[in-house]
PDB file of N, CA and C in Angstrom:
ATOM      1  N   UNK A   1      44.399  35.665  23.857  1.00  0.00           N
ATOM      2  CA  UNK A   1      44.091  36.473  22.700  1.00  0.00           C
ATOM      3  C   UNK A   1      42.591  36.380  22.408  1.00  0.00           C
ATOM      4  N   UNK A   2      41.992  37.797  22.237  1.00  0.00           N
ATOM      5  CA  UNK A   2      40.967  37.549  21.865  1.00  0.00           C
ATOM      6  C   UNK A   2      40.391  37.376  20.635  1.00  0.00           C
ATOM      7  N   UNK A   3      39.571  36.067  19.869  1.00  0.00           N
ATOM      8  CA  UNK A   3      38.755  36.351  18.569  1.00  0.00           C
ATOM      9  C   UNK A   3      37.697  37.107  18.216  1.00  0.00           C
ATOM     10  N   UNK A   4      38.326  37.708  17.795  1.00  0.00           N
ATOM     11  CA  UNK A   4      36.594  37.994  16.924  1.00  0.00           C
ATOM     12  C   UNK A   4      35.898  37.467  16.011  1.00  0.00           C
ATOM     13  N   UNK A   5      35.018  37.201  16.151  1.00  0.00           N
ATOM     14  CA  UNK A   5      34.269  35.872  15.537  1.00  0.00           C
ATOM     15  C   UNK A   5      33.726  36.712  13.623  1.00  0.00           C
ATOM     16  N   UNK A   6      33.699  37.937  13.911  1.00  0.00           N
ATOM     17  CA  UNK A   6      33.002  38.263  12.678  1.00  0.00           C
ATOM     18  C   UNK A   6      33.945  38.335  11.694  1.00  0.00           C
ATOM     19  N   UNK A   7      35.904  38.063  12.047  1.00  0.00           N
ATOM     20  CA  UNK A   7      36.566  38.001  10.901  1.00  0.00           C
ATOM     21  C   UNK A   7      36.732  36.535  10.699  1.00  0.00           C
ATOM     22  N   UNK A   8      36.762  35.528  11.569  1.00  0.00           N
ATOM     23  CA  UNK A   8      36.732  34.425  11.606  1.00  0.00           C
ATOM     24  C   UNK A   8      35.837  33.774  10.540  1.00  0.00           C
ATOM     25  N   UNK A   9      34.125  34.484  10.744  1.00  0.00           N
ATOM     26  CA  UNK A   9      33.209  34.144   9.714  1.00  0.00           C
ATOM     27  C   UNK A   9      33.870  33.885   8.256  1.00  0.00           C
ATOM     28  N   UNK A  10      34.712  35.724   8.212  1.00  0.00           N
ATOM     29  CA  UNK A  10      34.975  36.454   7.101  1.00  0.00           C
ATOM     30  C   UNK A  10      35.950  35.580   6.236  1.00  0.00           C
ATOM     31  N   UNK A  11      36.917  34.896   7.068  1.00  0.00           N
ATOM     32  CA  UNK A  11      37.705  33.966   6.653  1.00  0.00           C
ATOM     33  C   UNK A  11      37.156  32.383   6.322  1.00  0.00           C
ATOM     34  N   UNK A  12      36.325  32.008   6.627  1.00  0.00           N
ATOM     35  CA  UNK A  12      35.640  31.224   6.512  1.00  0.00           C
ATOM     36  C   UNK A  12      34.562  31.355   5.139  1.00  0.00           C
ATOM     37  N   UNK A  13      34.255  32.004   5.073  1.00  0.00           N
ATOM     38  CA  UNK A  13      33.002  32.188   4.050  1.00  0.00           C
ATOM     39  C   UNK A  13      34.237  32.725   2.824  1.00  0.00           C
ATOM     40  N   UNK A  14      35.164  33.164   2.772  1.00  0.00           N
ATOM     41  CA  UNK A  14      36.220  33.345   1.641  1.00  0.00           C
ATOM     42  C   UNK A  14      36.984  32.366   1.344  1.00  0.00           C
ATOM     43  N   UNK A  15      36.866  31.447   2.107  1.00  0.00           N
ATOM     44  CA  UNK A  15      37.124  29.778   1.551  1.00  0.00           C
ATOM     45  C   UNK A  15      36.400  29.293   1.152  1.00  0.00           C
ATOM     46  N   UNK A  16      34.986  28.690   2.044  1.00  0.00           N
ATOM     47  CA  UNK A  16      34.102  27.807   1.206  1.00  0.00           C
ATOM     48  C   UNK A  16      33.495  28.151   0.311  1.00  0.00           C
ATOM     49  N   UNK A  17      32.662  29.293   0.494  1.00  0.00           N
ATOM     50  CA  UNK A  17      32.130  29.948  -1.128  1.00  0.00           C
ATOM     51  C   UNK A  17      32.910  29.229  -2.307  1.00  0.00           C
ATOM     52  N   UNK A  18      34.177  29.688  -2.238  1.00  0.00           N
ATOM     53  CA  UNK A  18      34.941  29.123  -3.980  1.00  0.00           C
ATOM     54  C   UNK A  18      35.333  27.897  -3.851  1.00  0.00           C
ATOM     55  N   UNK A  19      35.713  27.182  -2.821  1.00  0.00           N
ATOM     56  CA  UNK A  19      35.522  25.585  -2.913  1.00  0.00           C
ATOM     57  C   UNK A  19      34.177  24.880  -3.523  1.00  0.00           C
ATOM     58  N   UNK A  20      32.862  25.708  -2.454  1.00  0.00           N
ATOM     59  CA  UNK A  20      31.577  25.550  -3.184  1.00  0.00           C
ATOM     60  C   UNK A  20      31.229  25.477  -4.878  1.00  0.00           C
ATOM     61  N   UNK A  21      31.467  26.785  -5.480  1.00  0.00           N
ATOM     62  CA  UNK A  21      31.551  27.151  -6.835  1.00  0.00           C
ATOM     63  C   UNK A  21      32.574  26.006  -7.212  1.00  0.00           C
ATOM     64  N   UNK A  22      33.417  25.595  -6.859  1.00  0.00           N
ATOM     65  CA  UNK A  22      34.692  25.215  -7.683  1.00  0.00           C
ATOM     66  C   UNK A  22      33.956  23.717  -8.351  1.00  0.00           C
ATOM     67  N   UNK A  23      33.304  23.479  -7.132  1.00  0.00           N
ATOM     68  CA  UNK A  23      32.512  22.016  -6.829  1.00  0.00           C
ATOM     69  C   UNK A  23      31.288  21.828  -7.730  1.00  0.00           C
ATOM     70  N   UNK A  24      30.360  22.474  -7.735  1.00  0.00           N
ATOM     71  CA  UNK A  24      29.771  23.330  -8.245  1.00  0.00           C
ATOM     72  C   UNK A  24      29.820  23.348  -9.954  1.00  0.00           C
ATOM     73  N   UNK A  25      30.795  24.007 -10.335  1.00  0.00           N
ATOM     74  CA  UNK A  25      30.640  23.846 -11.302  1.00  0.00           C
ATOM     75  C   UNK A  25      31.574  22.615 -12.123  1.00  0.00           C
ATOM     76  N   UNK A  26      32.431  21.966 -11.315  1.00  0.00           N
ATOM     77  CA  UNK A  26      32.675  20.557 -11.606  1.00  0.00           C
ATOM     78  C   UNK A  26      31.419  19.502 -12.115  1.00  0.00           C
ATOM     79  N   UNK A  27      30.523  19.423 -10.891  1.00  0.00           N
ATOM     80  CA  UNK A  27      29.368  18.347 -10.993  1.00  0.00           C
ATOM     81  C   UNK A  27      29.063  19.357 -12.272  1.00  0.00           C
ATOM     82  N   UNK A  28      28.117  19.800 -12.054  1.00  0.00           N
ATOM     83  CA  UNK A  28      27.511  20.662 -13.689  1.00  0.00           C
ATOM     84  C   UNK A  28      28.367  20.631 -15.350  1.00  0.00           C
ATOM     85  N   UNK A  29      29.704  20.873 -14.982  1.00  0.00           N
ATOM     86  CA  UNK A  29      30.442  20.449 -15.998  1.00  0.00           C
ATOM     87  C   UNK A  29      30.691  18.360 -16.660  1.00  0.00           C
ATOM     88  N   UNK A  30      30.384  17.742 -15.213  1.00  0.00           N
ATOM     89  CA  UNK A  30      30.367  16.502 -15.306  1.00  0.00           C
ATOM     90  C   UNK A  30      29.267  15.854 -15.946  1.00  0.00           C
ATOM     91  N   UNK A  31      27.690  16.190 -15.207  1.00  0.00           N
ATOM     92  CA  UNK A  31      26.733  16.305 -15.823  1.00  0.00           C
ATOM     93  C   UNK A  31      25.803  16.401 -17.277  1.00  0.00           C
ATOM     94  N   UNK A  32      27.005  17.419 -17.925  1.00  0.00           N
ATOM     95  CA  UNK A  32      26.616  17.972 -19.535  1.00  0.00           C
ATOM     96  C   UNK A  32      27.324  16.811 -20.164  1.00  0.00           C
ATOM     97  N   UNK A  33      28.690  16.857 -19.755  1.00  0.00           N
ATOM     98  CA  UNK A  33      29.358  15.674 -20.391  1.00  0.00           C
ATOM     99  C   UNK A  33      28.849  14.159 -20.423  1.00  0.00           C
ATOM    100  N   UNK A  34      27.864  13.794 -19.511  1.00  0.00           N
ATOM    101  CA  UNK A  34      27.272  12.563 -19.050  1.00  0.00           C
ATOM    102  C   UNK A  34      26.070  12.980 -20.243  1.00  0.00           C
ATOM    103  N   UNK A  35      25.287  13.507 -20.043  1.00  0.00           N
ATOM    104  CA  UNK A  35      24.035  14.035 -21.419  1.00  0.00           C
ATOM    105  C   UNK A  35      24.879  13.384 -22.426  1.00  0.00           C
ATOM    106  N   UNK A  36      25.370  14.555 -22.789  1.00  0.00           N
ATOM    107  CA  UNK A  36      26.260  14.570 -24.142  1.00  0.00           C
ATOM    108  C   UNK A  36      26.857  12.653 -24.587  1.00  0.00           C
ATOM    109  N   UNK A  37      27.170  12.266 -23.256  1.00  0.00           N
ATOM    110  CA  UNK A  37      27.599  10.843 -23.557  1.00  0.00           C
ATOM    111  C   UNK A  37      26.399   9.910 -23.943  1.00  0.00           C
ATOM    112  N   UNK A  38      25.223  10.165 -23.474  1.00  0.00           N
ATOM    113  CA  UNK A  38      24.057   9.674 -23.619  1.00  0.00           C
ATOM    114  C   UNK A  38      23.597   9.749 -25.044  1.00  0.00           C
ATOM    115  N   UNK A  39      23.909  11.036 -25.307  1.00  0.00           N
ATOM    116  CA  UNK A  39      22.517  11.670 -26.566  1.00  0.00           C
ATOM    117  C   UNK A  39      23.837  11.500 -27.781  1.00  0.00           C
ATOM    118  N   UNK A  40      25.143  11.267 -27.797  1.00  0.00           N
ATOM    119  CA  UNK A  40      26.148  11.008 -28.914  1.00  0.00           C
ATOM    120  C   UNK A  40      26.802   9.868 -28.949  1.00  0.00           C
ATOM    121  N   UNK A  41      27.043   9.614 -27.680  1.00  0.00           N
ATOM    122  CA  UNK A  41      28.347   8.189 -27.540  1.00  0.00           C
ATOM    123  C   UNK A  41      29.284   8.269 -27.071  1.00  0.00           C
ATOM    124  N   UNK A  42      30.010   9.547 -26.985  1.00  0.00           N
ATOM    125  CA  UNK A  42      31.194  10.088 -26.745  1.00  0.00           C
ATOM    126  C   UNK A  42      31.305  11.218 -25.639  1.00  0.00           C
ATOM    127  N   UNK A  43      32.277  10.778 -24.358  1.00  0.00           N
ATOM    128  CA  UNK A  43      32.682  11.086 -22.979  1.00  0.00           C
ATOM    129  C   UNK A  43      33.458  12.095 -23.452  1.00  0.00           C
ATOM    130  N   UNK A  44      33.300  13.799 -23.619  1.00  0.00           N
ATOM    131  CA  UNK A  44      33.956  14.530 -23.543  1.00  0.00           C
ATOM    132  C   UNK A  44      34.073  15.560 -22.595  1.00  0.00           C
ATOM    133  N   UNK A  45      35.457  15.448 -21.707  1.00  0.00           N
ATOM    134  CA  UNK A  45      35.539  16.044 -20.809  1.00  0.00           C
ATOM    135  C   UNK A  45      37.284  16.261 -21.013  1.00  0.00           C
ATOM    136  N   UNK A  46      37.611  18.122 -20.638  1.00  0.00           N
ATOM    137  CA  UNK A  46      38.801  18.435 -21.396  1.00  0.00           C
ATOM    138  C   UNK A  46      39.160  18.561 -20.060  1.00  0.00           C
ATOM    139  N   UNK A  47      40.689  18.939 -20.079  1.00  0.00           N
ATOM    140  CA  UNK A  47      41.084  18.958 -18.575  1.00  0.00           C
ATOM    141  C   UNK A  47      41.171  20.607 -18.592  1.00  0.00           C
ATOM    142  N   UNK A  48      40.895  21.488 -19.798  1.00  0.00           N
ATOM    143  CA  UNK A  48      40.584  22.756 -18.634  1.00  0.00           C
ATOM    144  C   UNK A  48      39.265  23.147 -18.481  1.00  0.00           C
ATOM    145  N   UNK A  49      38.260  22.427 -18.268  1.00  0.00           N
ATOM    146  CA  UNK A  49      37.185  22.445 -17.426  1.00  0.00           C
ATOM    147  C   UNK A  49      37.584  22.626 -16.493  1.00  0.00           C
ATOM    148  N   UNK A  50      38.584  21.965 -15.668  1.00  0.00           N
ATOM    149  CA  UNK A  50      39.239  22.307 -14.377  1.00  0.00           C
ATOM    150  C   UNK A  50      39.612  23.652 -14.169  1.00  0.00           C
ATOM    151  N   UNK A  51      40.456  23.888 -15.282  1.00  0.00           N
ATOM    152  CA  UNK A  51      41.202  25.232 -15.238  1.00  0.00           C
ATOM    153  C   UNK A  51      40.345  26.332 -14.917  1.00  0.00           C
ATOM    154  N   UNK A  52      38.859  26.412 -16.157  1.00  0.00           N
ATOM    155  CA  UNK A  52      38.386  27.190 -16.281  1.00  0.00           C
ATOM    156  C   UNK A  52      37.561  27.369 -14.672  1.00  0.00           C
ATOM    157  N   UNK A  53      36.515  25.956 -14.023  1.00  0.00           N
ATOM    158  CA  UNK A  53      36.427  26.086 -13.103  1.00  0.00           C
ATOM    159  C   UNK A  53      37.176  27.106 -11.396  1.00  0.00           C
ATOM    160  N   UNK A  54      38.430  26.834 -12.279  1.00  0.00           N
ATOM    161  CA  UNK A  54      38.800  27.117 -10.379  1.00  0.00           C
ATOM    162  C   UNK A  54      39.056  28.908 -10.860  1.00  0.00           C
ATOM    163  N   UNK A  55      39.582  28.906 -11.960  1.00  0.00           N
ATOM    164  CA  UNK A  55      39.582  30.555 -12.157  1.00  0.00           C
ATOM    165  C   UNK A  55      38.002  30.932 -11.781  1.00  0.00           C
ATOM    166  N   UNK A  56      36.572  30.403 -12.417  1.00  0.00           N
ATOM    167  CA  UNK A  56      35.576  31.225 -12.045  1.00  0.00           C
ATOM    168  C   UNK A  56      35.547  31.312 -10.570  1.00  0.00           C
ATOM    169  N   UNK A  57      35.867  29.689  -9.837  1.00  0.00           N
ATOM    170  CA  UNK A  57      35.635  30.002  -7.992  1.00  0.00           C
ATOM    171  C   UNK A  57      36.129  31.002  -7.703  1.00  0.00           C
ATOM    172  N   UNK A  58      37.472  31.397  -8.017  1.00  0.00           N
ATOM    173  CA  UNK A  58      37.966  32.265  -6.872  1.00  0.00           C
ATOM    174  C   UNK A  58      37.461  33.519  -7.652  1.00  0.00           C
ATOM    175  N   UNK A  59      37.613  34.126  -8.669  1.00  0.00           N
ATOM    176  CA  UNK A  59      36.995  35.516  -9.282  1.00  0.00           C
ATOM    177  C   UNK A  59      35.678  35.405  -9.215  1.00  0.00           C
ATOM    178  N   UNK A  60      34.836  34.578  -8.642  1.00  0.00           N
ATOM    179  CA  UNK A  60      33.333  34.825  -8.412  1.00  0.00           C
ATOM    180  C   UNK A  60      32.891  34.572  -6.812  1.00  0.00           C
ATOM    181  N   UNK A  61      34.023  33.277  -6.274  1.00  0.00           N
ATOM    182  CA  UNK A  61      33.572  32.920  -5.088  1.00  0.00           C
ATOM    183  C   UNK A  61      33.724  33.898  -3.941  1.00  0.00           C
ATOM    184  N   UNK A  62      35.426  34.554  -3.902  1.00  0.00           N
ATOM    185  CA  UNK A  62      35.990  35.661  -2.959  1.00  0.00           C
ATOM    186  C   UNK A  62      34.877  36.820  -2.741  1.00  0.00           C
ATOM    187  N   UNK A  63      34.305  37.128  -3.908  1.00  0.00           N
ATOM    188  CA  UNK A  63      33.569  38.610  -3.734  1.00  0.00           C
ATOM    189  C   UNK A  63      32.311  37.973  -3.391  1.00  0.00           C
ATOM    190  N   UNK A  64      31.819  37.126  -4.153  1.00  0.00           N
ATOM    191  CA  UNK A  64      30.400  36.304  -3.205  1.00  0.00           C
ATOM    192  C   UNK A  64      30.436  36.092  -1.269  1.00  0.00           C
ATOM    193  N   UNK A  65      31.899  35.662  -1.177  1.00  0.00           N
ATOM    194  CA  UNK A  65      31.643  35.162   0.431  1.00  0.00           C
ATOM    195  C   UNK A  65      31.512  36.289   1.182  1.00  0.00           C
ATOM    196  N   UNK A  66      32.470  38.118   0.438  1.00  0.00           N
ATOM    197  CA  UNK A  66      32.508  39.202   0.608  1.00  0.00           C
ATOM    198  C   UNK A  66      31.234  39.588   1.329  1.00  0.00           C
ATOM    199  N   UNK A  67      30.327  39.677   0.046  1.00  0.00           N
ATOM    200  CA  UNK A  67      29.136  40.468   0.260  1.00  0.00           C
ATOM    201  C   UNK A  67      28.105  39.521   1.159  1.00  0.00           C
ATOM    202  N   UNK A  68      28.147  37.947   1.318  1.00  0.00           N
ATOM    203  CA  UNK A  68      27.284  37.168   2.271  1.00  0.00           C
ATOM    204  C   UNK A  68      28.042  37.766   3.531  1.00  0.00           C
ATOM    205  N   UNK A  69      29.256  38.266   3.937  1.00  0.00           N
ATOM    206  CA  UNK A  69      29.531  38.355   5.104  1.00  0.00           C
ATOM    207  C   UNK A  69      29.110  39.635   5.534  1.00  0.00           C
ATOM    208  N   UNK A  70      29.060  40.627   4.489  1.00  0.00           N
ATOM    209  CA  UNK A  70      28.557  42.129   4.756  1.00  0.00           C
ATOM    210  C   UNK A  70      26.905  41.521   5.081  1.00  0.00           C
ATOM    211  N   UNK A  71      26.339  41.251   4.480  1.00  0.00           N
ATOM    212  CA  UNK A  71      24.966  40.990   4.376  1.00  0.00           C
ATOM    213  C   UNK A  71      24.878  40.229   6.018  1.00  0.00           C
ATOM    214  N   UNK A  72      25.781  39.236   6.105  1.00  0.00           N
ATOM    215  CA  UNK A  72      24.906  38.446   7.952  1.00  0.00           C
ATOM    216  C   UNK A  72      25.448  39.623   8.941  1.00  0.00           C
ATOM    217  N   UNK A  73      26.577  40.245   8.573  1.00  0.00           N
ATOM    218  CA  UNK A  73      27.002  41.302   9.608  1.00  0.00           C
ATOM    219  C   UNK A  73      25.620  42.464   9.901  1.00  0.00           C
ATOM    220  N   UNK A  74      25.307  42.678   8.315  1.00  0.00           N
ATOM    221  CA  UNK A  74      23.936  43.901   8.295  1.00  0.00           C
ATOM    222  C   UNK A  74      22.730  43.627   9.364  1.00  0.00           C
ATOM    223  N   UNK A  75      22.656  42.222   9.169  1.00  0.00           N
ATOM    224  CA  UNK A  75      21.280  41.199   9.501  1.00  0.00           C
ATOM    225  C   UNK A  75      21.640  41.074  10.710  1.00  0.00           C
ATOM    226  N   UNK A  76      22.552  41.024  11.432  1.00  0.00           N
ATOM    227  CA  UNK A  76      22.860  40.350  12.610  1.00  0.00           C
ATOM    228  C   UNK A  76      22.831  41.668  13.895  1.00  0.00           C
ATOM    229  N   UNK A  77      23.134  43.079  13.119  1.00  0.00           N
ATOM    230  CA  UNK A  77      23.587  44.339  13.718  1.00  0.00           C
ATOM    231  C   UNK A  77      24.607  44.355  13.969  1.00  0.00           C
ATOM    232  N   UNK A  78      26.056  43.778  13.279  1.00  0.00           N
ATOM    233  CA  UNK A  78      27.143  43.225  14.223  1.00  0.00           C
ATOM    234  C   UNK A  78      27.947  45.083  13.615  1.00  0.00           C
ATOM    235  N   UNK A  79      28.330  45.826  13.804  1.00  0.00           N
ATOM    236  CA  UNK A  79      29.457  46.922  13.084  1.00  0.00           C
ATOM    237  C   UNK A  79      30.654  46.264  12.749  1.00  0.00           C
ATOM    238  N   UNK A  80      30.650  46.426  11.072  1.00  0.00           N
ATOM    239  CA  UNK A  80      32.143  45.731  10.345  1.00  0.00           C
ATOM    240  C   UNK A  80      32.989  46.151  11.161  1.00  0.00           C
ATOM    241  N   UNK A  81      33.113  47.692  10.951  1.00  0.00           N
ATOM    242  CA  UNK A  81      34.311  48.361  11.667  1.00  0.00           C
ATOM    243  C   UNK A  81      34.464  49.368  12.493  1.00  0.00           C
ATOM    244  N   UNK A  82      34.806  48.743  13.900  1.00  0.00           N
ATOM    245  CA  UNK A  82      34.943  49.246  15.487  1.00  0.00           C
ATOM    246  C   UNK A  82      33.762  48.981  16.383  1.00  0.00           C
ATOM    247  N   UNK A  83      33.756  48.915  17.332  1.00  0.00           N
ATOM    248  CA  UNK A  83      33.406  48.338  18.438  1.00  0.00           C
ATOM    249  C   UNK A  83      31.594  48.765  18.707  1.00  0.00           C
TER     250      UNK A  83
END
């Protein structure tokens, strides 16, 4: 069977992108809370930071890995679609 490497990318970059973001905005969410523990006293960190996190990965990350894959396909000369 043959691969084609440019959906392979496609599948690839529509995973890590929102793992990235997910990550992403974990540390950054961890971060404020670490300030905040500094500059008040008090470790506040809610558990839907999580929630909210993984909803932004995938509704921001999917269409991000989208358009990086249109964009290296553009850059590369590769044609999305057909030979």
């Amino acid at each position: 069977m043959k691969r084609n490497k440019k959906y392979i990318a496609l599948i690839f970059l529509c995973t890590a992108i929102p793992i990235y973001f997910f990550l992403l905005i974990m540390i950054f969410s961890v971060m404020i809370s670490l300030f905040f523990y500094i500059i008040k006293g008090n470790f506040v960190f809610y558990t839907e930071n999580i929630y909210i996190a993984s909803k932004l990965a995938i509704f921001l990350g999917i269409p991000a890995g989208i358009v990086f894959w249109i964009g290296e396909c553009r850059r590369l000369g590769i044609k999305i679609f057909g030979k």
